[in-house]
C-alpha atoms as a PDB file:
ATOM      1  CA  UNK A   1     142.415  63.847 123.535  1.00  0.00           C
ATOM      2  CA  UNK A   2     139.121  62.331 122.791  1.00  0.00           C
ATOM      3  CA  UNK A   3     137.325  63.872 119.592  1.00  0.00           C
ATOM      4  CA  UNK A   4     134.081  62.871 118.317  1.00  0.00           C
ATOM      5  CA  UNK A   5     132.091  64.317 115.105  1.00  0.00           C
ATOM      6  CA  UNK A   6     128.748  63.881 117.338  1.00  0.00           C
ATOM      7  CA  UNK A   7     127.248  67.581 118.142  1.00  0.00           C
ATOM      8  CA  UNK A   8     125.487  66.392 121.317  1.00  0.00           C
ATOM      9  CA  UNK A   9     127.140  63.868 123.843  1.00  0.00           C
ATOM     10  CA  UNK A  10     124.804  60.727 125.956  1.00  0.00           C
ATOM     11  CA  UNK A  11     121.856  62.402 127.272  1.00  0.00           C
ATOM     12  CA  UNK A  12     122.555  63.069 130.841  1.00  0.00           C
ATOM     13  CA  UNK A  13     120.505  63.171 134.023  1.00  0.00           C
ATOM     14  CA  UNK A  14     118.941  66.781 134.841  1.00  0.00           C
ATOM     15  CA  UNK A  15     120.293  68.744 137.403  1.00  0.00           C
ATOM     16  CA  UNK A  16     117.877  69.479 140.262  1.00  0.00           C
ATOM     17  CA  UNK A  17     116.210  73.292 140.351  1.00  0.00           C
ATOM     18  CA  UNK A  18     118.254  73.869 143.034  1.00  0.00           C
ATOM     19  CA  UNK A  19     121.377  73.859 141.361  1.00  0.00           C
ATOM     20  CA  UNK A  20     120.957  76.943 139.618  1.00  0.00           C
ATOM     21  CA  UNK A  21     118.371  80.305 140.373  1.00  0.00           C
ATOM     22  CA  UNK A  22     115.705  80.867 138.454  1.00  0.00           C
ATOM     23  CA  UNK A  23     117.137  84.087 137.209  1.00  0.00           C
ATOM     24  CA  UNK A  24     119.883  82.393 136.443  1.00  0.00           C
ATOM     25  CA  UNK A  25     118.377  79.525 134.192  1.00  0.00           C
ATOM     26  CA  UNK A  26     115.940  82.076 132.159  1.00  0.00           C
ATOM     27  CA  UNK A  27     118.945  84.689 131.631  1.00  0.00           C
ATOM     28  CA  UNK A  28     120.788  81.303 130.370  1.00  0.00           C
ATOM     29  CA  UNK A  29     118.471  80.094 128.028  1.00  0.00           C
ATOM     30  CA  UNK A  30     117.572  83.776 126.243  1.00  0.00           C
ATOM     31  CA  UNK A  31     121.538  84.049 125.741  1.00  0.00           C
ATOM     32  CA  UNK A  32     121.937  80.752 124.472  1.00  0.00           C
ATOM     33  CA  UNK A  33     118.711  81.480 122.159  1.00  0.00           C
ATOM     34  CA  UNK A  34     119.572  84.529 120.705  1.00  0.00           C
ATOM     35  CA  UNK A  35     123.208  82.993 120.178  1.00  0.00           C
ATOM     36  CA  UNK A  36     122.521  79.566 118.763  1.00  0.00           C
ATOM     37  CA  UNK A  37     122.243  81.400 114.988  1.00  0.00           C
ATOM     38  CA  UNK A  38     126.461  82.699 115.613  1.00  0.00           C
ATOM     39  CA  UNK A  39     127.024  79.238 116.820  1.00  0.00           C
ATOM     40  CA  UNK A  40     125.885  77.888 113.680  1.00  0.00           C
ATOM     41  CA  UNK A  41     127.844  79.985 111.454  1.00  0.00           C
ATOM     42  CA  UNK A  42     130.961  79.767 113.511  1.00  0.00           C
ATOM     43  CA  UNK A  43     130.296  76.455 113.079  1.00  0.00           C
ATOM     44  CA  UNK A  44     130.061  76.196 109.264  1.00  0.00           C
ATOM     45  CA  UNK A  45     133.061  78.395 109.028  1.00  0.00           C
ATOM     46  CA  UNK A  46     135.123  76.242 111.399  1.00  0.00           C
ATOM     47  CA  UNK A  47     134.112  72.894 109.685  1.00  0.00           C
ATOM     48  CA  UNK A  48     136.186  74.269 105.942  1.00  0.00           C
ATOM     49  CA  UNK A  49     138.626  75.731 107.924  1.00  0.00           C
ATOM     50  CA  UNK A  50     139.572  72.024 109.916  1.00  0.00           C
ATOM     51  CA  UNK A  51     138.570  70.558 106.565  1.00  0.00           C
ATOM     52  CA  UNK A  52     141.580  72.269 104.565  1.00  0.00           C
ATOM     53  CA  UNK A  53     144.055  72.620 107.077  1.00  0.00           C
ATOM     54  CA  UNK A  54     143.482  69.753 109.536  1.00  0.00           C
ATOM     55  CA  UNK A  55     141.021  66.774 108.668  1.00  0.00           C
ATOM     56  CA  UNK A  56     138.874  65.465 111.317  1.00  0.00           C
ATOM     57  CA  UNK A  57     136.303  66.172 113.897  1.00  0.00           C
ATOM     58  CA  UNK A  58     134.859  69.665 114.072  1.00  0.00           C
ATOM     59  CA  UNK A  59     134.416  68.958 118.006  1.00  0.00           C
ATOM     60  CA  UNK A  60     136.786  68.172 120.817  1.00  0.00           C
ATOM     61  CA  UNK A  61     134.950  66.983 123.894  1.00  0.00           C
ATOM     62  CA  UNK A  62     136.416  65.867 127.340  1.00  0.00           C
ATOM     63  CA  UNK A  63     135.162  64.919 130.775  1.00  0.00           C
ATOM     64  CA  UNK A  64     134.986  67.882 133.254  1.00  0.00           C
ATOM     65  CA  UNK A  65     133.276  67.594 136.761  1.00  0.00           C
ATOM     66  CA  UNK A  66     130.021  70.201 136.971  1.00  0.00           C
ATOM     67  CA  UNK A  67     128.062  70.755 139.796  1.00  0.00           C
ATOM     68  CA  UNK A  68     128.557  68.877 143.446  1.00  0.00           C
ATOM     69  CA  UNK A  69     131.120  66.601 141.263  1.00  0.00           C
ATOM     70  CA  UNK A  70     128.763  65.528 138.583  1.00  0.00           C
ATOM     71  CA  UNK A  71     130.804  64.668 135.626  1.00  0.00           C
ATOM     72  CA  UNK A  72     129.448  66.093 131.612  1.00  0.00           C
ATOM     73  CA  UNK A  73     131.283  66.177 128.516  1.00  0.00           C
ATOM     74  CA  UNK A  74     132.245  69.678 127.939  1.00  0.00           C
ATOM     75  CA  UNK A  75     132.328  70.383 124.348  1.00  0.00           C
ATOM     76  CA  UNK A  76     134.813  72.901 122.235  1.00  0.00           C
ATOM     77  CA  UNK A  77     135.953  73.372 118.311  1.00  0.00           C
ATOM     78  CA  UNK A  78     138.911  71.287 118.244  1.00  0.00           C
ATOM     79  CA  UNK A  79     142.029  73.464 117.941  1.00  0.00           C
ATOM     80  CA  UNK A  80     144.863  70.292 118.096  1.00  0.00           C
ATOM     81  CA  UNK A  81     145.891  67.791 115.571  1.00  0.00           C
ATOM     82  CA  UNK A  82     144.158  64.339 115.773  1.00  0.00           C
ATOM     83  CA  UNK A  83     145.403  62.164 118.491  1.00  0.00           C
ATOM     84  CA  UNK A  84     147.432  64.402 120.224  1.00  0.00           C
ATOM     85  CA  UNK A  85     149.274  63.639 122.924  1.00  0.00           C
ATOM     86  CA  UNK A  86     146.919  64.396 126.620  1.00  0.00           C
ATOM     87  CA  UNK A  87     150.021  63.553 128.642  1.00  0.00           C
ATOM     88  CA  UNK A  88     151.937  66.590 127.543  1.00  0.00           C
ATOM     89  CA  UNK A  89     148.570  69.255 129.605  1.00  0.00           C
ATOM     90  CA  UNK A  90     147.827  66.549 131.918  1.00  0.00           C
ATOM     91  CA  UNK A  91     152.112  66.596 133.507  1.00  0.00           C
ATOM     92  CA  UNK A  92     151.273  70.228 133.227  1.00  0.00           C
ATOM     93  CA  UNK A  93     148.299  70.667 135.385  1.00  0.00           C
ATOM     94  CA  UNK A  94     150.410  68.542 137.794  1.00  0.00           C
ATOM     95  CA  UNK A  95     153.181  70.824 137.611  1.00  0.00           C
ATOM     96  CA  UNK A  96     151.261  73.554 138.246  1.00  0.00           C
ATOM     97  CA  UNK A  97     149.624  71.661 141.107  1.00  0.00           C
ATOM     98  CA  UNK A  98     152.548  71.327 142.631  1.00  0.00           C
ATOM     99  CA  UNK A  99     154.113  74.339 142.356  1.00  0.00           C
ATOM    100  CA  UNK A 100     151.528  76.836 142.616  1.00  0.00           C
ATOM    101  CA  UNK A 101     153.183  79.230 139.995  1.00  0.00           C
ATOM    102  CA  UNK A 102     151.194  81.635 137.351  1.00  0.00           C
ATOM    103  CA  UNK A 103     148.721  79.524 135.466  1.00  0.00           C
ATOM    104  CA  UNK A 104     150.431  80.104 131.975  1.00  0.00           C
ATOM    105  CA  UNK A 105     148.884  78.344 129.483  1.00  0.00           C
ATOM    106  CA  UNK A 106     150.747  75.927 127.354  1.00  0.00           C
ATOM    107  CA  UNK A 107     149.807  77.917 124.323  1.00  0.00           C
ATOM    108  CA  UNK A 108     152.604  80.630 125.629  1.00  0.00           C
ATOM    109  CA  UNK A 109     155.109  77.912 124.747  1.00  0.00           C
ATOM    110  CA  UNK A 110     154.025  77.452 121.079  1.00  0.00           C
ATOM    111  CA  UNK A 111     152.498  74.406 121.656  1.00  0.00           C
ATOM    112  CA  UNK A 112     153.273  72.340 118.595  1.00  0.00           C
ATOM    113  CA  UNK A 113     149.948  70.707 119.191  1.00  0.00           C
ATOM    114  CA  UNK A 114     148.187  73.311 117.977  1.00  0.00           C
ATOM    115  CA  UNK A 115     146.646  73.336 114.381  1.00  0.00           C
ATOM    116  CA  UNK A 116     147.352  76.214 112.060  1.00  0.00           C
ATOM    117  CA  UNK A 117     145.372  79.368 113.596  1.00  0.00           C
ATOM    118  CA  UNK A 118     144.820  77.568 116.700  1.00  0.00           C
ATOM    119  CA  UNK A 119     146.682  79.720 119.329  1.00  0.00           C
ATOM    120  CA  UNK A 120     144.339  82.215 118.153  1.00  0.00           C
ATOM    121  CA  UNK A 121     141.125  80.656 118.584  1.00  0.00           C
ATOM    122  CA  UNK A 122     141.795  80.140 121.237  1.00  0.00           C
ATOM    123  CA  UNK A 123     143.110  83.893 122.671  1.00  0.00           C
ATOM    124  CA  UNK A 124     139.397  85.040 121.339  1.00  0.00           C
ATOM    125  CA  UNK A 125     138.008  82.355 123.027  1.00  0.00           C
ATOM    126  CA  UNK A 126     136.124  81.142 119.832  1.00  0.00           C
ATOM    127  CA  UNK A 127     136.787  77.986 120.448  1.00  0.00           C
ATOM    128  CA  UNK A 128     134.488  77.972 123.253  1.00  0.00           C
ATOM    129  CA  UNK A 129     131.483  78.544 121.811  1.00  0.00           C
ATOM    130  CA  UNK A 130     130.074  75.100 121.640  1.00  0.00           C
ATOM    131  CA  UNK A 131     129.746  75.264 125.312  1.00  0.00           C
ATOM    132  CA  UNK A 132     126.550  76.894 124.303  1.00  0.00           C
ATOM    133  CA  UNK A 133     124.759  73.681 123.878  1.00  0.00           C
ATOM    134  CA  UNK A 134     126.452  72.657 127.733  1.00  0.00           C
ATOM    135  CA  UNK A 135     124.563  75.221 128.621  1.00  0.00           C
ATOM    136  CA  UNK A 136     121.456  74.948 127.067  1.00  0.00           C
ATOM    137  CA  UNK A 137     121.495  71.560 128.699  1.00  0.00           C
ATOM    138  CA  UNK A 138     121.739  72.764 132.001  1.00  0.00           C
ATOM    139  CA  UNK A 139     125.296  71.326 132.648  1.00  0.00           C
ATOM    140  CA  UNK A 140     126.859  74.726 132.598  1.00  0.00           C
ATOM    141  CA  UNK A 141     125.813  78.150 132.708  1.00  0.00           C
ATOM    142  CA  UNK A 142     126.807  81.466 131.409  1.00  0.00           C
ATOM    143  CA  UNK A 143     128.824  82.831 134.372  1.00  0.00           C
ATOM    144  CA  UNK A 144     130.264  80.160 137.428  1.00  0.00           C
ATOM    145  CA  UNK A 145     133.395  78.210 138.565  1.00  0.00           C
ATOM    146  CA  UNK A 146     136.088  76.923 136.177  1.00  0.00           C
ATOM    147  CA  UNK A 147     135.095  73.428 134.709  1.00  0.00           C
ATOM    148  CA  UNK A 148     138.093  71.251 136.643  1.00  0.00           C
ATOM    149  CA  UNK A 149     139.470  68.076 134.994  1.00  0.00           C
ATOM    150  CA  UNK A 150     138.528  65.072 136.887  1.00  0.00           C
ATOM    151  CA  UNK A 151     142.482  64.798 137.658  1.00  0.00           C
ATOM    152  CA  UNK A 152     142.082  68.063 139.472  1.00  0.00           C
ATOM    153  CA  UNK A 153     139.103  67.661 141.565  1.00  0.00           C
ATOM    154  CA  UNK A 154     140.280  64.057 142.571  1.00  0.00           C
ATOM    155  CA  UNK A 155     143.198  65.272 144.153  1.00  0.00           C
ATOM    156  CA  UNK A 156     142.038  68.647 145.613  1.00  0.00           C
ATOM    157  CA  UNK A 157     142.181  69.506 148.762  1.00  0.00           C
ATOM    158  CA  UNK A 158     138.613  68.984 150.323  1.00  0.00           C
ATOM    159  CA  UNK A 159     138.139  73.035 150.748  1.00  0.00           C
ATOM    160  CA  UNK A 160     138.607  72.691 146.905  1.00  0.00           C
ATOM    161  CA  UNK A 161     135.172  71.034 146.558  1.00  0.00           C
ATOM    162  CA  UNK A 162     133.412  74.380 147.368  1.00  0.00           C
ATOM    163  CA  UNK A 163     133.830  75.589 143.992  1.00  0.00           C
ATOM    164  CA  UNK A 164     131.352  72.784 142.709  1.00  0.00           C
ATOM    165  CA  UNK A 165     128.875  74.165 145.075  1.00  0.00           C
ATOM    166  CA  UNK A 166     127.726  76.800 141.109  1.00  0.00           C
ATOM    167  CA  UNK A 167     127.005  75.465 138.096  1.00  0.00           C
ATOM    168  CA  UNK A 168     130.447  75.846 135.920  1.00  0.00           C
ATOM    169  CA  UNK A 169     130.338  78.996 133.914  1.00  0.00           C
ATOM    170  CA  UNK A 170     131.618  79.370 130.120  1.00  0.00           C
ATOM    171  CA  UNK A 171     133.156  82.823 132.226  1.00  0.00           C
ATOM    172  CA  UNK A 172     133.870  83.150 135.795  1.00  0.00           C
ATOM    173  CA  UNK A 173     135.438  85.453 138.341  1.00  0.00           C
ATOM    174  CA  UNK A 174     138.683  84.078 137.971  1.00  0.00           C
ATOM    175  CA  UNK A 175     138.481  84.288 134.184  1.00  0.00           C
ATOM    176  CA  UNK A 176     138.011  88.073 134.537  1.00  0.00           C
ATOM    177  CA  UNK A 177     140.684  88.831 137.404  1.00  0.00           C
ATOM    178  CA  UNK A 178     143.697  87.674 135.897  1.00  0.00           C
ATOM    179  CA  UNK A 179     143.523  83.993 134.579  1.00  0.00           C
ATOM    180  CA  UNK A 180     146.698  82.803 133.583  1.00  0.00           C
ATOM    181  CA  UNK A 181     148.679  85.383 135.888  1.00  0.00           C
ATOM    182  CA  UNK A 182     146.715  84.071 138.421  1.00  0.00           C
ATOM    183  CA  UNK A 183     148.313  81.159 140.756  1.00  0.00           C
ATOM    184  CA  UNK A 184     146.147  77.599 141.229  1.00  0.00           C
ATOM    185  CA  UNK A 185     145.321  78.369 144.398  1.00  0.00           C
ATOM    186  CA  UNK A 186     144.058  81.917 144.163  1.00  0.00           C
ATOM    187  CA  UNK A 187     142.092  80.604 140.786  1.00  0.00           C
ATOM    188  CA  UNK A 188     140.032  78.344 143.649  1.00  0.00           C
ATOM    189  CA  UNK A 189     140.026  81.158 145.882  1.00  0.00           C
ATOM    190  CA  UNK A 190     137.619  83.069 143.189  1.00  0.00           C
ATOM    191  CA  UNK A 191     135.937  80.085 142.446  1.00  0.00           C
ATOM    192  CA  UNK A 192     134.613  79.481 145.837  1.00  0.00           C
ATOM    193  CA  UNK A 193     133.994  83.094 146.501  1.00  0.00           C
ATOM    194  CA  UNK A 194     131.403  82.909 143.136  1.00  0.00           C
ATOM    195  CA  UNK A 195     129.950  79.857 144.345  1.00  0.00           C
ATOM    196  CA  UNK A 196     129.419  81.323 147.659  1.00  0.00           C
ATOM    197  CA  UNK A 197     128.498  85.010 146.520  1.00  0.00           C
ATOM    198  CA  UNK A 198     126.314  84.181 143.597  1.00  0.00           C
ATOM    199  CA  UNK A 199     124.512  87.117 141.867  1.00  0.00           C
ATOM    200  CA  UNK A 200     122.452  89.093 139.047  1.00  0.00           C
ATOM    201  CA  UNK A 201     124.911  91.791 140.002  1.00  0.00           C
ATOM    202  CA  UNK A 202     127.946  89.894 139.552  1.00  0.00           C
ATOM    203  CA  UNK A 203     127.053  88.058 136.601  1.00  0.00           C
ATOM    204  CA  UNK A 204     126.225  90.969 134.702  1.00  0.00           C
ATOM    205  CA  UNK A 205     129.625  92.268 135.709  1.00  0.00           C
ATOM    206  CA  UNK A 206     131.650  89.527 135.142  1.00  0.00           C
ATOM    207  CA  UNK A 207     129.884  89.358 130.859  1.00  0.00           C
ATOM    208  CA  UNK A 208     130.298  92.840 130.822  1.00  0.00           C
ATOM    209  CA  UNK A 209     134.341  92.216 131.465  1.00  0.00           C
ATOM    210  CA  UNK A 210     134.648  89.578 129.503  1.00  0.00           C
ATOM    211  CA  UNK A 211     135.065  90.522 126.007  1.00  0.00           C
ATOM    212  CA  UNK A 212     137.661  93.138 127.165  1.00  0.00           C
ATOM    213  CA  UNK A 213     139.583  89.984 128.553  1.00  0.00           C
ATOM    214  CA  UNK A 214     139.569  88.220 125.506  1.00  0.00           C
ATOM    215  CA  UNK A 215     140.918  91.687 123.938  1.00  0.00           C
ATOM    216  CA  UNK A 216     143.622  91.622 126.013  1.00  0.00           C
ATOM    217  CA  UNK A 217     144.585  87.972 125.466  1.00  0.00           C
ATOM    218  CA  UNK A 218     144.608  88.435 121.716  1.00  0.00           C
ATOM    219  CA  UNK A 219     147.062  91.506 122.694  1.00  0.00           C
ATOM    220  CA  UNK A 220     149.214  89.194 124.574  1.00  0.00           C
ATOM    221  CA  UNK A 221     149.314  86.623 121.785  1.00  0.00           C
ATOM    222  CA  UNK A 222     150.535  89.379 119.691  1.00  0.00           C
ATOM    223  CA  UNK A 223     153.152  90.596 121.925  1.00  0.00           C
ATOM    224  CA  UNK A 224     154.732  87.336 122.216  1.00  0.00           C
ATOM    225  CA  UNK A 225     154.943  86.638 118.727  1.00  0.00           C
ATOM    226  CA  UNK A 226     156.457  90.148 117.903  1.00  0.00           C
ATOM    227  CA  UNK A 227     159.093  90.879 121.032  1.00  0.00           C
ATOM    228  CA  UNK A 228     162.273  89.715 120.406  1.00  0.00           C
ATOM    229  CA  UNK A 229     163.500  86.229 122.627  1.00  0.00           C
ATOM    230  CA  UNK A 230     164.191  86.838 125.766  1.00  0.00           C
ATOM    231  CA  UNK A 231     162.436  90.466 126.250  1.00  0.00           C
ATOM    232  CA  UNK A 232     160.251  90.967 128.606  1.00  0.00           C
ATOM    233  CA  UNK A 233     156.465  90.706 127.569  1.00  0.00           C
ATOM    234  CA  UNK A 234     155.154  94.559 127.792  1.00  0.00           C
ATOM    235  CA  UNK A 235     151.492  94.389 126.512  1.00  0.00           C
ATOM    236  CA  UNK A 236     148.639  97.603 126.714  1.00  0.00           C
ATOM    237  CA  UNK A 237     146.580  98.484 129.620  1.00  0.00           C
ATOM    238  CA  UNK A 238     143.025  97.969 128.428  1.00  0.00           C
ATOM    239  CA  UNK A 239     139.668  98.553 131.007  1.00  0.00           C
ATOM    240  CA  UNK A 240     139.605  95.190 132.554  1.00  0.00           C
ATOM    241  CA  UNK A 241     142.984  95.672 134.157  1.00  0.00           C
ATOM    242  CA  UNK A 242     142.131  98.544 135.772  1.00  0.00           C
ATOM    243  CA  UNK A 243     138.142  97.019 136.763  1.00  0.00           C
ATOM    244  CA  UNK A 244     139.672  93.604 138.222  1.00  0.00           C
ATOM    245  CA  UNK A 245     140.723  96.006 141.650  1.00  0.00           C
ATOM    246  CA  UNK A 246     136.992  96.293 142.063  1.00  0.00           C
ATOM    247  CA  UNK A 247     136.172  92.612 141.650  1.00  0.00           C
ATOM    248  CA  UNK A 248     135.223  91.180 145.071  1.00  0.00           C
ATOM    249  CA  UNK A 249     137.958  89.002 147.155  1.00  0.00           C
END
């Protein structure tokens, strides 16, 4: 993991107009605006959390490849312990690679990793929220494709490329149509059909989704922690599962 107390990485090269609608850009930049003042609390209140529980850098950052393979340095509140170990995600992304199974996240497995509170930072997807300033620089936007590790898109099959064809998104399609129930190749599936398909109309659908998403990860999280070994995971039936049959395919 590389962690870095900086709040903005290397300046980077511009993306061309192209890259992104104007629609798209504007509705960006008045989100990002009107949201920079919960960053910065979030951010106050994260920085004596990590202080008293786990000293360090408030931000994790990490190379991801963005648009027609450009590589950024996506940036997130750091949720792991200094120096932990990359090679336990990285053996799982090639797992999952290889066998194509649900995406489970390694969080499921109590990922020792984790600092105190982590796991559910993460389930809320608070620890996103410094993506804010990826987008404000025009290296991601509100809604698009997953952000793939380099590891990923370097050993892709070439139809996988079409999901750099959008801007990465801080949400997605896939992110709102099952995620980590989802398979690796169905999660490329959605990210090509956004990249091919994108829209006003199916960005405003895909926020609107989104918070019920995070809902029902946080009920999941729950679950798991309260069901006895062994059970099987029953969790509630909230809007977005029954809205994802709607999604496009």
């Amino acid at each position: 993991m590389t962690t870095s107390s900086r709040i903005l990485p290397a300046p980077a090269a511009a993306l061309p107009i192209a890259a992104m609608p104007v629609w798209k850009r504007s509705f960006d930049l008045l989100c990002c605006l009107l949201s920079l003042p919960v960053l910065a609390v979030c951010s106050l209140l994260m920085l004596a959390v990590t202080r008293l529980i786990s000293p360090g850098p408030l931000f994790f950052r990490q190379e991801r490849v963005g648009w027609r393979g450009r590589r950024f340095l996506i940036y997130k509140f750091r949720t792991m312990t200094v120096g932990a170990d990359t090679t336990v995600h990285e053996n799982h992304v090639r797992q999952l690679l290889a066998s194509n199974a649900p995406m489970a996240k390694l969080d499921a497995r109590r990922d020792v990793r984790l600092i105190p509170g982590g796991r559910w930072l993460r389930a809320a997807g608070l620890d996103e929220l410094p993506q804010l300033l990826n987008i404000l620089r025009g290296e991601m936007s509100l809604v698009g494709p997953r952000p793939c590790l380099p590891g990923e898109f370097d050993h892709g099959a070439p139809e996988h490329a079409g999901r750099t064809d959008a801007v990465p998104g801080l949400t997605g399609l896939w992110q709102v149509s099952g995620k980590n129930r989802t398979t690796f190749q169905e999660m490329i599936r959605l990210d090509v059909h956004y990249a091919r398909h994108v829209s006003l109309r199916l960005d405003l659908k895909i926020i609107v989704l989104t918070p019920f998403v995070l809902l029902r990860q946080l009920f999941d999280l729950r679950a798991r922690r309260t069901q006895p070994r062994g059970a099987s995971l029953r969790v509630p039936v909230i809007p977005a599962v029954l809205a994802e049959a709607n999604l496009p395919r």
